[in-house]
C-alpha atoms as a PDB file:
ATOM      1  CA  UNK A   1    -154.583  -0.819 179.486  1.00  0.00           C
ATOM      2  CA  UNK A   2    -154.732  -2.932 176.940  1.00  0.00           C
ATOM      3  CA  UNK A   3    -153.100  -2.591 173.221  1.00  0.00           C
ATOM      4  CA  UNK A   4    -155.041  -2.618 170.361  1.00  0.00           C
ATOM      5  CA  UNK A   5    -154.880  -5.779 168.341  1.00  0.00           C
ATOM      6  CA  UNK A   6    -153.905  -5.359 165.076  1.00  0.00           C
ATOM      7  CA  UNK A   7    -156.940  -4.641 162.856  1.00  0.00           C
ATOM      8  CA  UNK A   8    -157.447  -1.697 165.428  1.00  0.00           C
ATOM      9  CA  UNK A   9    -154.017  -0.312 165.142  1.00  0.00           C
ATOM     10  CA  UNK A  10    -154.311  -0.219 161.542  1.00  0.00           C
ATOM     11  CA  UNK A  11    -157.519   1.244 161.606  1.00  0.00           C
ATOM     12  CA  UNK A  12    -156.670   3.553 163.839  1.00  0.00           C
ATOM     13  CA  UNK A  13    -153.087   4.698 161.330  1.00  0.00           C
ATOM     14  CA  UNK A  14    -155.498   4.949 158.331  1.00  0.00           C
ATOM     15  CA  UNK A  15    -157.686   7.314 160.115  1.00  0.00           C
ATOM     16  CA  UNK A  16    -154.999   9.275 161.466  1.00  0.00           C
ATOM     17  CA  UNK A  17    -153.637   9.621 158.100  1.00  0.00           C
ATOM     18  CA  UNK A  18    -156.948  10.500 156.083  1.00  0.00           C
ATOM     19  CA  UNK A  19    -157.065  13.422 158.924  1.00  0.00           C
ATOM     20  CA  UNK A  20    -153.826  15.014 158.735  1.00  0.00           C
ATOM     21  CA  UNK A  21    -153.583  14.551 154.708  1.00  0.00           C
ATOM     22  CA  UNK A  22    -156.714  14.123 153.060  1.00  0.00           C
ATOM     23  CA  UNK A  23    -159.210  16.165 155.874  1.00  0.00           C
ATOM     24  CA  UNK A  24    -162.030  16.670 153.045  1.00  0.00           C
ATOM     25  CA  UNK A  25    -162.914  12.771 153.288  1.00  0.00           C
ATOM     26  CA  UNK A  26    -163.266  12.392 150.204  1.00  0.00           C
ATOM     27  CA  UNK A  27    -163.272   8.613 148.503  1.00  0.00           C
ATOM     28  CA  UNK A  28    -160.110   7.110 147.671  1.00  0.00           C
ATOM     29  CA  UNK A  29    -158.787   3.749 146.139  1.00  0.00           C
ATOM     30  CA  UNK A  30    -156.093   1.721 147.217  1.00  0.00           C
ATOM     31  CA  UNK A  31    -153.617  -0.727 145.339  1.00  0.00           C
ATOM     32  CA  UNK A  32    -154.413  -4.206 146.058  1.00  0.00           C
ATOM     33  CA  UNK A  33    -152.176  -6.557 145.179  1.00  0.00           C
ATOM     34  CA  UNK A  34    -153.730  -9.429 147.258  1.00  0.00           C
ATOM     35  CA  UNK A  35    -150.615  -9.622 149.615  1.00  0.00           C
ATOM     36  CA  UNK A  36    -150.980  -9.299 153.145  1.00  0.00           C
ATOM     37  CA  UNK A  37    -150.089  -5.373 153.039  1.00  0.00           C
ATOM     38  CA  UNK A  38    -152.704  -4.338 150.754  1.00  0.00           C
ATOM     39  CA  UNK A  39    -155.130  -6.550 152.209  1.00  0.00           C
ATOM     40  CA  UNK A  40    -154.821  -5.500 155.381  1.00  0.00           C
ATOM     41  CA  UNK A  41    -154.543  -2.067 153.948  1.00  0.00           C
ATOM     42  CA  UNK A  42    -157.800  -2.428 151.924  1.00  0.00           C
ATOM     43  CA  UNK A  43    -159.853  -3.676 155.558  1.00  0.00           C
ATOM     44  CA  UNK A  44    -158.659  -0.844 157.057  1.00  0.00           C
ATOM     45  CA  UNK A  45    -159.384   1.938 154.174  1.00  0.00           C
ATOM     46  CA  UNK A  46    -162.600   0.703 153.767  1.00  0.00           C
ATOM     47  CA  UNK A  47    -163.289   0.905 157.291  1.00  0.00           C
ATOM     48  CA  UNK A  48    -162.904   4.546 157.255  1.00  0.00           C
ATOM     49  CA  UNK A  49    -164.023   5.668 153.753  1.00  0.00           C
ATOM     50  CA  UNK A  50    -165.447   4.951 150.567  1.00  0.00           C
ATOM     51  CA  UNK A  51    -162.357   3.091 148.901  1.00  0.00           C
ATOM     52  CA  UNK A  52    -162.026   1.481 145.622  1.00  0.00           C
ATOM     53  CA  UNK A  53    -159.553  -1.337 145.045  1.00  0.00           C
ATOM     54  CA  UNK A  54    -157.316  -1.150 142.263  1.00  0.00           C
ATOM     55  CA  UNK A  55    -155.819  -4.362 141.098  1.00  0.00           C
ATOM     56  CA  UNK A  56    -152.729  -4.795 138.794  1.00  0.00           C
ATOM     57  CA  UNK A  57    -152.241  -7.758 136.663  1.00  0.00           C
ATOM     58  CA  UNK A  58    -148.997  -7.636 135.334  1.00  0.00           C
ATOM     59  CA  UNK A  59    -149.158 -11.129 133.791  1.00  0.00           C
ATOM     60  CA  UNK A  60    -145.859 -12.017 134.867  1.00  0.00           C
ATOM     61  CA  UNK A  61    -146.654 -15.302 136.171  1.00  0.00           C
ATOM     62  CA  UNK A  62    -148.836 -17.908 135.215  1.00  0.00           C
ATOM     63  CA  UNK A  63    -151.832 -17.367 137.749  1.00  0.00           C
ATOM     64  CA  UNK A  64    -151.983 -13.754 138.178  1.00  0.00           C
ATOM     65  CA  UNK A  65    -154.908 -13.787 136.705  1.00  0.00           C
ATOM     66  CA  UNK A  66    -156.739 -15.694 139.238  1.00  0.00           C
ATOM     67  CA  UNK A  67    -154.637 -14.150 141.900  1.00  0.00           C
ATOM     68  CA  UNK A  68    -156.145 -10.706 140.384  1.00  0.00           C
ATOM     69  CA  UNK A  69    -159.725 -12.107 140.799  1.00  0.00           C
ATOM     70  CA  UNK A  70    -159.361 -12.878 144.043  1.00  0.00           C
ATOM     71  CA  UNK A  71    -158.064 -10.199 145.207  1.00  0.00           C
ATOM     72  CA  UNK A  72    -161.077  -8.419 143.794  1.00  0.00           C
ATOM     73  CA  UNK A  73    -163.770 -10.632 145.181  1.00  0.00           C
ATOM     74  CA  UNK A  74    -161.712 -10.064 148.691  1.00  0.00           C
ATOM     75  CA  UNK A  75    -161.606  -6.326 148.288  1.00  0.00           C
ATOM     76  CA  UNK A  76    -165.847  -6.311 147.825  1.00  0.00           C
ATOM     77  CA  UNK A  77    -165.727  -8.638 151.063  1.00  0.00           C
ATOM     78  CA  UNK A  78    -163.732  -6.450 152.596  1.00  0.00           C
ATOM     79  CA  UNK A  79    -166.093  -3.806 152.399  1.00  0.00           C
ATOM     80  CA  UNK A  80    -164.943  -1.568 149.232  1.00  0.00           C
ATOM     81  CA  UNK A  81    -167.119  -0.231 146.921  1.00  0.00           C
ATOM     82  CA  UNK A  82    -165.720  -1.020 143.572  1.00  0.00           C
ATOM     83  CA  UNK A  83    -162.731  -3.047 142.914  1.00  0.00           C
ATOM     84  CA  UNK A  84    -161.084  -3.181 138.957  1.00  0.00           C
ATOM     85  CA  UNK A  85    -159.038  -5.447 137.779  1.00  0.00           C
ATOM     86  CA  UNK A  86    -156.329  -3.665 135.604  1.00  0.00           C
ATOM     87  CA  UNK A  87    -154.442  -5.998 133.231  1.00  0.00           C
ATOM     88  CA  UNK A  88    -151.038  -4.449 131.601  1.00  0.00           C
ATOM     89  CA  UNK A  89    -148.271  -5.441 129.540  1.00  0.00           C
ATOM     90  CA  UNK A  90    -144.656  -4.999 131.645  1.00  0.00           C
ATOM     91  CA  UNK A  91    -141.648  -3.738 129.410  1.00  0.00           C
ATOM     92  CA  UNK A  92    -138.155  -4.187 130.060  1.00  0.00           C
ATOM     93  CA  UNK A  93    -136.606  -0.863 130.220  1.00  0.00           C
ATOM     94  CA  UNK A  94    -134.128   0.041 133.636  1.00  0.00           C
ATOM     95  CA  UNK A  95    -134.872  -4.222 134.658  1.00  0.00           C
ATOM     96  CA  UNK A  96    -137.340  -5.846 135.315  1.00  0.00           C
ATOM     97  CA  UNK A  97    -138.354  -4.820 138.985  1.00  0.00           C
ATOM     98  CA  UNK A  98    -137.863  -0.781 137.527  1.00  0.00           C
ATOM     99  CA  UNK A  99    -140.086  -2.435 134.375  1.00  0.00           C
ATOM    100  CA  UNK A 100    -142.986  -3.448 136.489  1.00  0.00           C
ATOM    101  CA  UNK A 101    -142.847  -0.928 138.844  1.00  0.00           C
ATOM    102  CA  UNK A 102    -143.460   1.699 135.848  1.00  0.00           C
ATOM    103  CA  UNK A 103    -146.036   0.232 134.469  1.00  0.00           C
ATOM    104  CA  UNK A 104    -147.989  -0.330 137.726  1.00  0.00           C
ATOM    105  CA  UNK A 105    -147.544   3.420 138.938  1.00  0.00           C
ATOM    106  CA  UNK A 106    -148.638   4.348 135.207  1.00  0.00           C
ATOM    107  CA  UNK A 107    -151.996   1.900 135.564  1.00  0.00           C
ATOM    108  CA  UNK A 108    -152.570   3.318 138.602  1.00  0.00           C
ATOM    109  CA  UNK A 109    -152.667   6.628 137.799  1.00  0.00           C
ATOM    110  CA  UNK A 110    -154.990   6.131 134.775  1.00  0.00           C
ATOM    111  CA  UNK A 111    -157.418   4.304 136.804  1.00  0.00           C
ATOM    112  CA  UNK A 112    -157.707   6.611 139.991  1.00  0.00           C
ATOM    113  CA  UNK A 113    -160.431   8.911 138.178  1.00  0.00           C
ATOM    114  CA  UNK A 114    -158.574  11.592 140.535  1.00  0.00           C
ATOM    115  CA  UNK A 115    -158.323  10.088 143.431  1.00  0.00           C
ATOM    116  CA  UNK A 116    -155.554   9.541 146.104  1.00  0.00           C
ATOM    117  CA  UNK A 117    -154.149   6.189 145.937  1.00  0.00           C
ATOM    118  CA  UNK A 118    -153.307   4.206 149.227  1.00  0.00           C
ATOM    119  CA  UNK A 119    -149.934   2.294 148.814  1.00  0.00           C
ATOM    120  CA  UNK A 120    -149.279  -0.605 151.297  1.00  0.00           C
ATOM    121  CA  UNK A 121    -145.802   0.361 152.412  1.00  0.00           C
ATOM    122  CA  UNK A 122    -145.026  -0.738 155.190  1.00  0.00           C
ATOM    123  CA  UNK A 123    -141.927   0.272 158.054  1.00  0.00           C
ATOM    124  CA  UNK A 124    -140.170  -2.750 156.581  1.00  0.00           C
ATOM    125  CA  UNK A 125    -140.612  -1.221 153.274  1.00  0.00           C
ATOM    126  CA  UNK A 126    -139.451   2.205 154.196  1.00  0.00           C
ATOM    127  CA  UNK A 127    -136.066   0.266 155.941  1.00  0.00           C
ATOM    128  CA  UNK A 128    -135.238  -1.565 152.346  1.00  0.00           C
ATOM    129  CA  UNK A 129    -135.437   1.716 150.808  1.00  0.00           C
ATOM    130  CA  UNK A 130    -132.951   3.561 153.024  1.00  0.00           C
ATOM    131  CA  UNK A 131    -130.262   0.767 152.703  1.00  0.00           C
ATOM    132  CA  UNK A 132    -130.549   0.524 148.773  1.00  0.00           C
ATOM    133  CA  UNK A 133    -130.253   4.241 149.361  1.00  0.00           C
ATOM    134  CA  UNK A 134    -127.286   3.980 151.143  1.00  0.00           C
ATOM    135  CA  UNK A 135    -125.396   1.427 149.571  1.00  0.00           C
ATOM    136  CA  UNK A 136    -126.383   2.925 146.363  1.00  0.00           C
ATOM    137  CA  UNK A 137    -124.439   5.913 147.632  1.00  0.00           C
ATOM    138  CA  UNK A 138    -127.399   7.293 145.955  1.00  0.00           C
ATOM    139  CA  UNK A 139    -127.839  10.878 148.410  1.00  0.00           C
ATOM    140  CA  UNK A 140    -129.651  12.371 150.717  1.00  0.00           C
ATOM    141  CA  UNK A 141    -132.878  12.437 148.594  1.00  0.00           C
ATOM    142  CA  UNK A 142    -132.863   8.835 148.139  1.00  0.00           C
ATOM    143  CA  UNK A 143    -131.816   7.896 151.614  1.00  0.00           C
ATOM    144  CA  UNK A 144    -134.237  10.077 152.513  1.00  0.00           C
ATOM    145  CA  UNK A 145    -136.818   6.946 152.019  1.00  0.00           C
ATOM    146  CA  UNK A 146    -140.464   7.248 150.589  1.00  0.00           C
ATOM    147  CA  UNK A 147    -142.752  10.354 151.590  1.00  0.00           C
ATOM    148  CA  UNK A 148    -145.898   9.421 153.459  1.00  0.00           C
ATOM    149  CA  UNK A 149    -147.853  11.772 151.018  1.00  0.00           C
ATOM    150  CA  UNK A 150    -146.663  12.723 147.640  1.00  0.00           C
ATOM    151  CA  UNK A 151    -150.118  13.399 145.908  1.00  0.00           C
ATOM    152  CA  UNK A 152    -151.644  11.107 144.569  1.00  0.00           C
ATOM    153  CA  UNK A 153    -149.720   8.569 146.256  1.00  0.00           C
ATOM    154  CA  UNK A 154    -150.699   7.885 150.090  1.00  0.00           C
ATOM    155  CA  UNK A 155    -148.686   5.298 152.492  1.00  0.00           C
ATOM    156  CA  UNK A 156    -149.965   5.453 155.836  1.00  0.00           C
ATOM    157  CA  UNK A 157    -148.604   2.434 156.433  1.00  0.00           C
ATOM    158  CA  UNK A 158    -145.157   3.138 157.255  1.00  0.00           C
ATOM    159  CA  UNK A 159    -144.911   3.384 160.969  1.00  0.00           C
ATOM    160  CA  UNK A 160    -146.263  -0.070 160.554  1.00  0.00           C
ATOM    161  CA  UNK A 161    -144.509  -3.426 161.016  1.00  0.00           C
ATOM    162  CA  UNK A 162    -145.054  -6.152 158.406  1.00  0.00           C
ATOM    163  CA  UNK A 163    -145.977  -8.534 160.847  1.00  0.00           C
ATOM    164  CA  UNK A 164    -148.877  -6.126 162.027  1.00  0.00           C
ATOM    165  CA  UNK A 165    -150.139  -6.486 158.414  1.00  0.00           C
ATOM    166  CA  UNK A 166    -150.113 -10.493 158.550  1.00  0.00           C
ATOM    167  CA  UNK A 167    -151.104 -10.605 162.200  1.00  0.00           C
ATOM    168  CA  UNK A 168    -154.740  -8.181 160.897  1.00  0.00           C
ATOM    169  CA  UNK A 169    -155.477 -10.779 158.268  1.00  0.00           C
ATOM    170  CA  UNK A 170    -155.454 -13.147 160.623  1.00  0.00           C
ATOM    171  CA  UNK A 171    -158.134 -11.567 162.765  1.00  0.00           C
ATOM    172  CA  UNK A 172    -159.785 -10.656 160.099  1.00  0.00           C
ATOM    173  CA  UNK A 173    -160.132 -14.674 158.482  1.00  0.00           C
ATOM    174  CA  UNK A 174    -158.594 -13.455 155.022  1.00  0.00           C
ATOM    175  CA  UNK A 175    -155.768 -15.771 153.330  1.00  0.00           C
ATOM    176  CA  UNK A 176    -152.548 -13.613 151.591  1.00  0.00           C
ATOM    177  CA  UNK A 177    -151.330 -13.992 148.560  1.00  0.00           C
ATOM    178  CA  UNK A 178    -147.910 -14.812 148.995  1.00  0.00           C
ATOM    179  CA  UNK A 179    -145.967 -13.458 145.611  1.00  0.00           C
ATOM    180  CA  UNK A 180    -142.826 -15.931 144.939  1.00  0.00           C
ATOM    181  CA  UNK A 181    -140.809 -12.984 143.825  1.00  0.00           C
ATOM    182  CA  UNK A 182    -140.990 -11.940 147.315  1.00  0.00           C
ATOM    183  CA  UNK A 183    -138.458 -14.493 148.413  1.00  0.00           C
ATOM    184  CA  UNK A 184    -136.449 -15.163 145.156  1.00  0.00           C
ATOM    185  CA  UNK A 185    -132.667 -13.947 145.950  1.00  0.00           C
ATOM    186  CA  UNK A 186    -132.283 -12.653 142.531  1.00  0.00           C
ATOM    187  CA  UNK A 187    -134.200  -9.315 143.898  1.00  0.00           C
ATOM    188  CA  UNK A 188    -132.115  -7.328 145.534  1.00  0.00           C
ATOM    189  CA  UNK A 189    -134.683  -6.101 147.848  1.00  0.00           C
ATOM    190  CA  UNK A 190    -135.426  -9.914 148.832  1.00  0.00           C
ATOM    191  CA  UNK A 191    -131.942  -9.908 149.852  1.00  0.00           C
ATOM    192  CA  UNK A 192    -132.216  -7.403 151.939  1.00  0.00           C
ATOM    193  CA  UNK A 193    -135.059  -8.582 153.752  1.00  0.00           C
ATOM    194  CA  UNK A 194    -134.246 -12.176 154.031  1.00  0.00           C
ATOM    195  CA  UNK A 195    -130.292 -11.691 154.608  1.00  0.00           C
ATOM    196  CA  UNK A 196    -128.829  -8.328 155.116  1.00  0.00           C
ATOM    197  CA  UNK A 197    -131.539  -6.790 157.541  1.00  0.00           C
ATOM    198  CA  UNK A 198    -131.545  -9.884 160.086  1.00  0.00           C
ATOM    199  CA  UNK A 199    -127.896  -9.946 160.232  1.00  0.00           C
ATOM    200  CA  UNK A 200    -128.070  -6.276 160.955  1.00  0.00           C
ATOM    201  CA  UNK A 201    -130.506  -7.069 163.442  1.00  0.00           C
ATOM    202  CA  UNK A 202    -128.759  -9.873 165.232  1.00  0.00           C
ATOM    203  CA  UNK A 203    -125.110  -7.656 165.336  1.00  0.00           C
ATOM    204  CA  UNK A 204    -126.873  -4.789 166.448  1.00  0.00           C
ATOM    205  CA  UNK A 205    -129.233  -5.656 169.463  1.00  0.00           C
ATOM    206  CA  UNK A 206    -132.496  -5.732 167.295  1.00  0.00           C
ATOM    207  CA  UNK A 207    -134.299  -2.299 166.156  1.00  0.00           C
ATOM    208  CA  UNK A 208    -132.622  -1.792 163.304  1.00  0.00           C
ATOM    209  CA  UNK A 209    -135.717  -1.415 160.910  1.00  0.00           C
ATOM    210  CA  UNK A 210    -137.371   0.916 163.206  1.00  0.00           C
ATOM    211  CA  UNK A 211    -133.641   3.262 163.354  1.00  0.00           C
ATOM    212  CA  UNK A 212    -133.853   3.276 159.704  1.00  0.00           C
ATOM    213  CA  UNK A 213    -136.938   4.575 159.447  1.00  0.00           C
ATOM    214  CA  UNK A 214    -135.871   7.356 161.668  1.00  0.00           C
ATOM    215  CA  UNK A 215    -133.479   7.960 159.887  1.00  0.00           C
ATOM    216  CA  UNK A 216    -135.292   8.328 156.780  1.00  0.00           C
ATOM    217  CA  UNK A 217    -138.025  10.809 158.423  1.00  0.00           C
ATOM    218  CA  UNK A 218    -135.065  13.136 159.337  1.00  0.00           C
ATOM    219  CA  UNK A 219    -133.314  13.128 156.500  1.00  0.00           C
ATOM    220  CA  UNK A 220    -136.388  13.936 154.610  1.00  0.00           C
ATOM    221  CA  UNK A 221    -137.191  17.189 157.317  1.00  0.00           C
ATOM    222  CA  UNK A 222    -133.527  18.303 156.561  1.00  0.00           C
ATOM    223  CA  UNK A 223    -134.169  17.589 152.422  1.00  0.00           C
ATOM    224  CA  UNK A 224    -137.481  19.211 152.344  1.00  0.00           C
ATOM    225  CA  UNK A 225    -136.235  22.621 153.986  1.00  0.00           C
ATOM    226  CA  UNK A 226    -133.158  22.332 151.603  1.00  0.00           C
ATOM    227  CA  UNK A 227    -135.437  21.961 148.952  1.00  0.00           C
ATOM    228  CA  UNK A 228    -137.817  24.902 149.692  1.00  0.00           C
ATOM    229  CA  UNK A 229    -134.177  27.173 149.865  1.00  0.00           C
ATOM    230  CA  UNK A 230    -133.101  25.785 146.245  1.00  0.00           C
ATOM    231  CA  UNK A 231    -136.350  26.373 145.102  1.00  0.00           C
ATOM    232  CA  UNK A 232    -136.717  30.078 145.956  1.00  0.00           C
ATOM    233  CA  UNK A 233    -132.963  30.620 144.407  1.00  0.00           C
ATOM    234  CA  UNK A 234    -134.309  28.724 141.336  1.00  0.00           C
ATOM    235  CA  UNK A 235    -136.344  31.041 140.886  1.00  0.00           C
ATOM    236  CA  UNK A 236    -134.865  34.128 141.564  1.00  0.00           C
ATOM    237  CA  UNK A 237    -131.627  33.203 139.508  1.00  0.00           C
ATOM    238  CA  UNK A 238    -133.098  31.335 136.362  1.00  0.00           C
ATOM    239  CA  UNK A 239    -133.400  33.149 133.435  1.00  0.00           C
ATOM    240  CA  UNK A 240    -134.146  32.272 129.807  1.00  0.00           C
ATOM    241  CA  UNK A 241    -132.907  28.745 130.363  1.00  0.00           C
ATOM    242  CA  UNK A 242    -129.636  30.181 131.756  1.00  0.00           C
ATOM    243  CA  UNK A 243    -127.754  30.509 135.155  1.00  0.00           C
ATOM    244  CA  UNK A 244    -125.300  33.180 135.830  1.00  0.00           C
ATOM    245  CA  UNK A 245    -121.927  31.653 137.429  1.00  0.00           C
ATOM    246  CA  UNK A 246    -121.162  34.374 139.550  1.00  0.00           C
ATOM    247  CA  UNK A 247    -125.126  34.406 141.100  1.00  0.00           C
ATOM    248  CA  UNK A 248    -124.820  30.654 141.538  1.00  0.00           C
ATOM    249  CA  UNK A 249    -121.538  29.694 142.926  1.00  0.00           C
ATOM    250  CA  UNK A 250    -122.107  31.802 146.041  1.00  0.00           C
ATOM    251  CA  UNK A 251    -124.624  29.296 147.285  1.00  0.00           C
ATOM    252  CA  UNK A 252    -124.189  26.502 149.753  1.00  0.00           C
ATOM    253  CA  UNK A 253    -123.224  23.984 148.263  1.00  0.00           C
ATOM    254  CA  UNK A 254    -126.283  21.806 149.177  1.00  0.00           C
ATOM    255  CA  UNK A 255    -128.767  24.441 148.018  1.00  0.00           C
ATOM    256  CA  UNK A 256    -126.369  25.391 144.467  1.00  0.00           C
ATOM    257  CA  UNK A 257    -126.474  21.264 143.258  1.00  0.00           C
ATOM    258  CA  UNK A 258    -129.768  21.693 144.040  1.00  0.00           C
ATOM    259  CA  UNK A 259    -130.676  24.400 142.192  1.00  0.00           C
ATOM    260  CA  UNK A 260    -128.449  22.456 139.437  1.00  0.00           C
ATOM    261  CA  UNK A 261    -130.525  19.506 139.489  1.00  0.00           C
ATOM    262  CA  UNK A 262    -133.964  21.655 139.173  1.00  0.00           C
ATOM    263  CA  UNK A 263    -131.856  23.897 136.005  1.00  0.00           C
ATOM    264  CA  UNK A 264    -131.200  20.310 133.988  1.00  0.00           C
ATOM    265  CA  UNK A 265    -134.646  18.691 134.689  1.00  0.00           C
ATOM    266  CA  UNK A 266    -136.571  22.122 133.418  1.00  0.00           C
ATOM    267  CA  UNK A 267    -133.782  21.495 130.251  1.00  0.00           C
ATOM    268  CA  UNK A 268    -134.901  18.351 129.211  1.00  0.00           C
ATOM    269  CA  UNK A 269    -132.613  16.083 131.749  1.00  0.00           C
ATOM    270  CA  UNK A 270    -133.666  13.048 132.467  1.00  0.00           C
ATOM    271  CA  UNK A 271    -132.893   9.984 135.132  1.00  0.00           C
ATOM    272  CA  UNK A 272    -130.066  12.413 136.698  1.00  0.00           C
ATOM    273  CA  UNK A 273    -127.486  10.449 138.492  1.00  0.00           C
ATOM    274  CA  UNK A 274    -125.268  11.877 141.659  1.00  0.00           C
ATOM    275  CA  UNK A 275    -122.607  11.799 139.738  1.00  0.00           C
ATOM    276  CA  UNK A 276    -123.828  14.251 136.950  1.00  0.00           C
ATOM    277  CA  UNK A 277    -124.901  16.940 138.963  1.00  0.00           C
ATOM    278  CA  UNK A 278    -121.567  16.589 140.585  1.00  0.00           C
ATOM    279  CA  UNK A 279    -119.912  16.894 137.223  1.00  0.00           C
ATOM    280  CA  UNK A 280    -121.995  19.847 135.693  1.00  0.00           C
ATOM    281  CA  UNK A 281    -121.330  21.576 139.402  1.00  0.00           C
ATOM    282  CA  UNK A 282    -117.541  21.463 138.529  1.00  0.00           C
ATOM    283  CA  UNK A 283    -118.201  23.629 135.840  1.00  0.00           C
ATOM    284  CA  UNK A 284    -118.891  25.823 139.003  1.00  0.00           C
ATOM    285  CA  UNK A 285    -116.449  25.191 141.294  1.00  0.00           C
ATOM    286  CA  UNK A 286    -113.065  23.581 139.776  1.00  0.00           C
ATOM    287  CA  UNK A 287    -113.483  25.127 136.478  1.00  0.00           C
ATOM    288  CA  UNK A 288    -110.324  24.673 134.148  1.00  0.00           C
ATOM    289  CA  UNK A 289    -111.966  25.703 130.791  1.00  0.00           C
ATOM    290  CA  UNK A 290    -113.626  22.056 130.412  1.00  0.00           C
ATOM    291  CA  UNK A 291    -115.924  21.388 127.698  1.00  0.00           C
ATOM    292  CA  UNK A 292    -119.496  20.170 128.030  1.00  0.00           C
ATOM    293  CA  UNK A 293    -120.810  17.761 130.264  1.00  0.00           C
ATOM    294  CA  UNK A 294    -122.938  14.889 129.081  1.00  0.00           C
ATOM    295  CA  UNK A 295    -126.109  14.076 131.271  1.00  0.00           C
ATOM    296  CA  UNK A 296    -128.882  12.405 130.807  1.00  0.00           C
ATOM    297  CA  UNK A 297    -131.540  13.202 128.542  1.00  0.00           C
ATOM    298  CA  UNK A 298    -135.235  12.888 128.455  1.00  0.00           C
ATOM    299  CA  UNK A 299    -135.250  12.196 124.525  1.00  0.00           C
ATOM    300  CA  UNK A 300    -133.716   9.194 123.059  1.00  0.00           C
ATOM    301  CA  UNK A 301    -132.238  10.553 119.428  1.00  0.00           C
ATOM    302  CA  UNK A 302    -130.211  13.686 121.492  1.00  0.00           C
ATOM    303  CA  UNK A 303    -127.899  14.020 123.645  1.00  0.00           C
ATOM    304  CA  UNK A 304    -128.107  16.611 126.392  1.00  0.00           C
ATOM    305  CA  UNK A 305    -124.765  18.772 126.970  1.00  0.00           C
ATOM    306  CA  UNK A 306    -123.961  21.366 129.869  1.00  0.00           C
ATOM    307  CA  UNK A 307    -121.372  23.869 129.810  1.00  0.00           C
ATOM    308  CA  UNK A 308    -120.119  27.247 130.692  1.00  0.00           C
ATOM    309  CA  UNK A 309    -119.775  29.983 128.273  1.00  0.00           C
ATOM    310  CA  UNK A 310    -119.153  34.032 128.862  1.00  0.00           C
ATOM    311  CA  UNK A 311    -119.830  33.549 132.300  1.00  0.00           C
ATOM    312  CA  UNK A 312    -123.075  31.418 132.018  1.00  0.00           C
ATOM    313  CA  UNK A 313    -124.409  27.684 131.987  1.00  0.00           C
ATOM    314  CA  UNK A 314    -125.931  26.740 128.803  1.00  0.00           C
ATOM    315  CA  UNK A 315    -127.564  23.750 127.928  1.00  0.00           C
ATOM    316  CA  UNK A 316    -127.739  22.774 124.532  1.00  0.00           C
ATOM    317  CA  UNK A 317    -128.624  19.226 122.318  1.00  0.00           C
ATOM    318  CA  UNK A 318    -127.245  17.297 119.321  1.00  0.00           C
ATOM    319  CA  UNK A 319    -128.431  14.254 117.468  1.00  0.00           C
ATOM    320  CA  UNK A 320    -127.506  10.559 118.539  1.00  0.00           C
ATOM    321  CA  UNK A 321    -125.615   9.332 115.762  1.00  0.00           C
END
């Protein structure tokens, strides 16, 4: 029998998706950049349901402004039934790529109107991810590689191959976008893609991307059960903004740094690191009457302090001077 070619196969993974995740078929909009992801991405949404494109300009370049317009015009050709052009202004806080990606998520999520979002991530994607993960040393969570649903946010894309993508707007007659940031080495990611993951490829026999991506799916099963086990303990143990040492420490360790991480964010933490929770859960386990424990906080003029006093963690806040 014969495989599906690849407008088919992407159909047929958008479908699947909309069934398992979103089974009231209701409308939804998708991100179009006008790349061969979200094109392909957009065909295949609107194929299946109502879909609205949503098009960020982030005015980083000199025609992405034009590039925005056409995407639009290909989105109505495509079959959606609306397609806005969003045009934002891209700080500089955490880098550039951190910058844009902000402000896209943020224009996204303004301009849904309360719908899911289709993302065009691809099984290429999800591979980049888990090695920044990795080499990052960034955990299990990170590792753990992008969710296919995290409300709003929809990727039903990531079983997919890139070249599945390029190879539907092919058959379907549409011409890419091709971004230059896509191949300029000063991104890490392009790095990866261009460098790292074809060497791994070559030295390991080929299906690396696809092992990855296992990889990531598992991890994330393993996470999310961990998760639901920190989260009951969260509750049960947290009271008025204060955990009791001798409740806590008991708990694997997995589940107590956890249950850590979940007791600074509900604090006022902010952009938690590995290495914080790791220090504040010392205050746990090798405690040597240390003081407090800076970590990251969600307001700029204080700092956020954790510590351990009469047999409790406290959290507590002074002024950036």
């Amino acid at each position: 029998m014969d495989r599906p070619g690849p407008v088919a196969a992407l159909r047929t993974a958008v479908a699947r998706f909309g069934a398992a995740h979103l089974p009231d078929g209701r409308p939804w909009c998708v991100a179009l950049s006008g790349g061969a992801d979200s094109l392909a991405l957009t065909a295949a949404g609107a194929a299946c349901r109502p879909t609205t494109a949503l098009i960020v300009d982030h005015g980083l370049q000199s025609e992405s402004g034009e590039v925005a317009d056409r995407a639009r015009d290909q989105a109505m050709d495509l079959g959606c039934v609306a397609a806005q052009v969003i045009r934002i202004d891209v700080g500089r806080a955490g880098g550039p790529e951190a910058a844009a990606r902000a402000a896209r998520y943020a224009a996204l999520e303004s301009a849904r109107g309360g719908a899911p979002v289709l993302l065009a991530h691809t099984l290429d994607d999800q591979a980049e991810t888990v090695l920044l993960g990795l080499g990052r040393g960034s955990g299990p969570r990170s590792t753990a590689g992008m969710r296919p649903y995290d409300a709003p946010w929809c990727r039903p894309l990531l079983a997919v191959r890139r070249a599945t993508t390029e190879a539907a707007c092919a058959e379907l007659g549409v011409s890419p976008w091709h971004d230059p940031h896509n191949v300029d080495p000063r991104f890490t990611r392009v790095r990866l893609r261009t460098e790292v993951l074809p060497l791994l490829e070559d030295v390991l026999g080929g299906g690396v991307a696809e092992a990855l991506a296992r990889t990531a799916t598992a991890l994330r099963e393993d996470t999310d059960t961990l998760d639901g086990q920190a989260a009951e303990a969260f509750t049960r143990l947290h009271s008025g903004g204060r955990l009791v040492v001798a409740e806590v420490s008991v708990l694997p360790t997995a589940v107590r740094r956890r249950v850590l991480r979940a007791w600074l964010l509900e604090g006022g933490a902010g952009d938690l690191t590995d290495g914080q929770i790791r220090s504040v859960d010392a205050l746990l386990t090798d405690w040597h009457g240390q003081g407090g424990v800076a970590v990251s906080s969600s307001l700029r003029e204080q700092r956020l302090f954790a510590g351990r006093r009469d047999g409790r963690l406290v959290l507590w806040r002074e002024p950036v001077r």
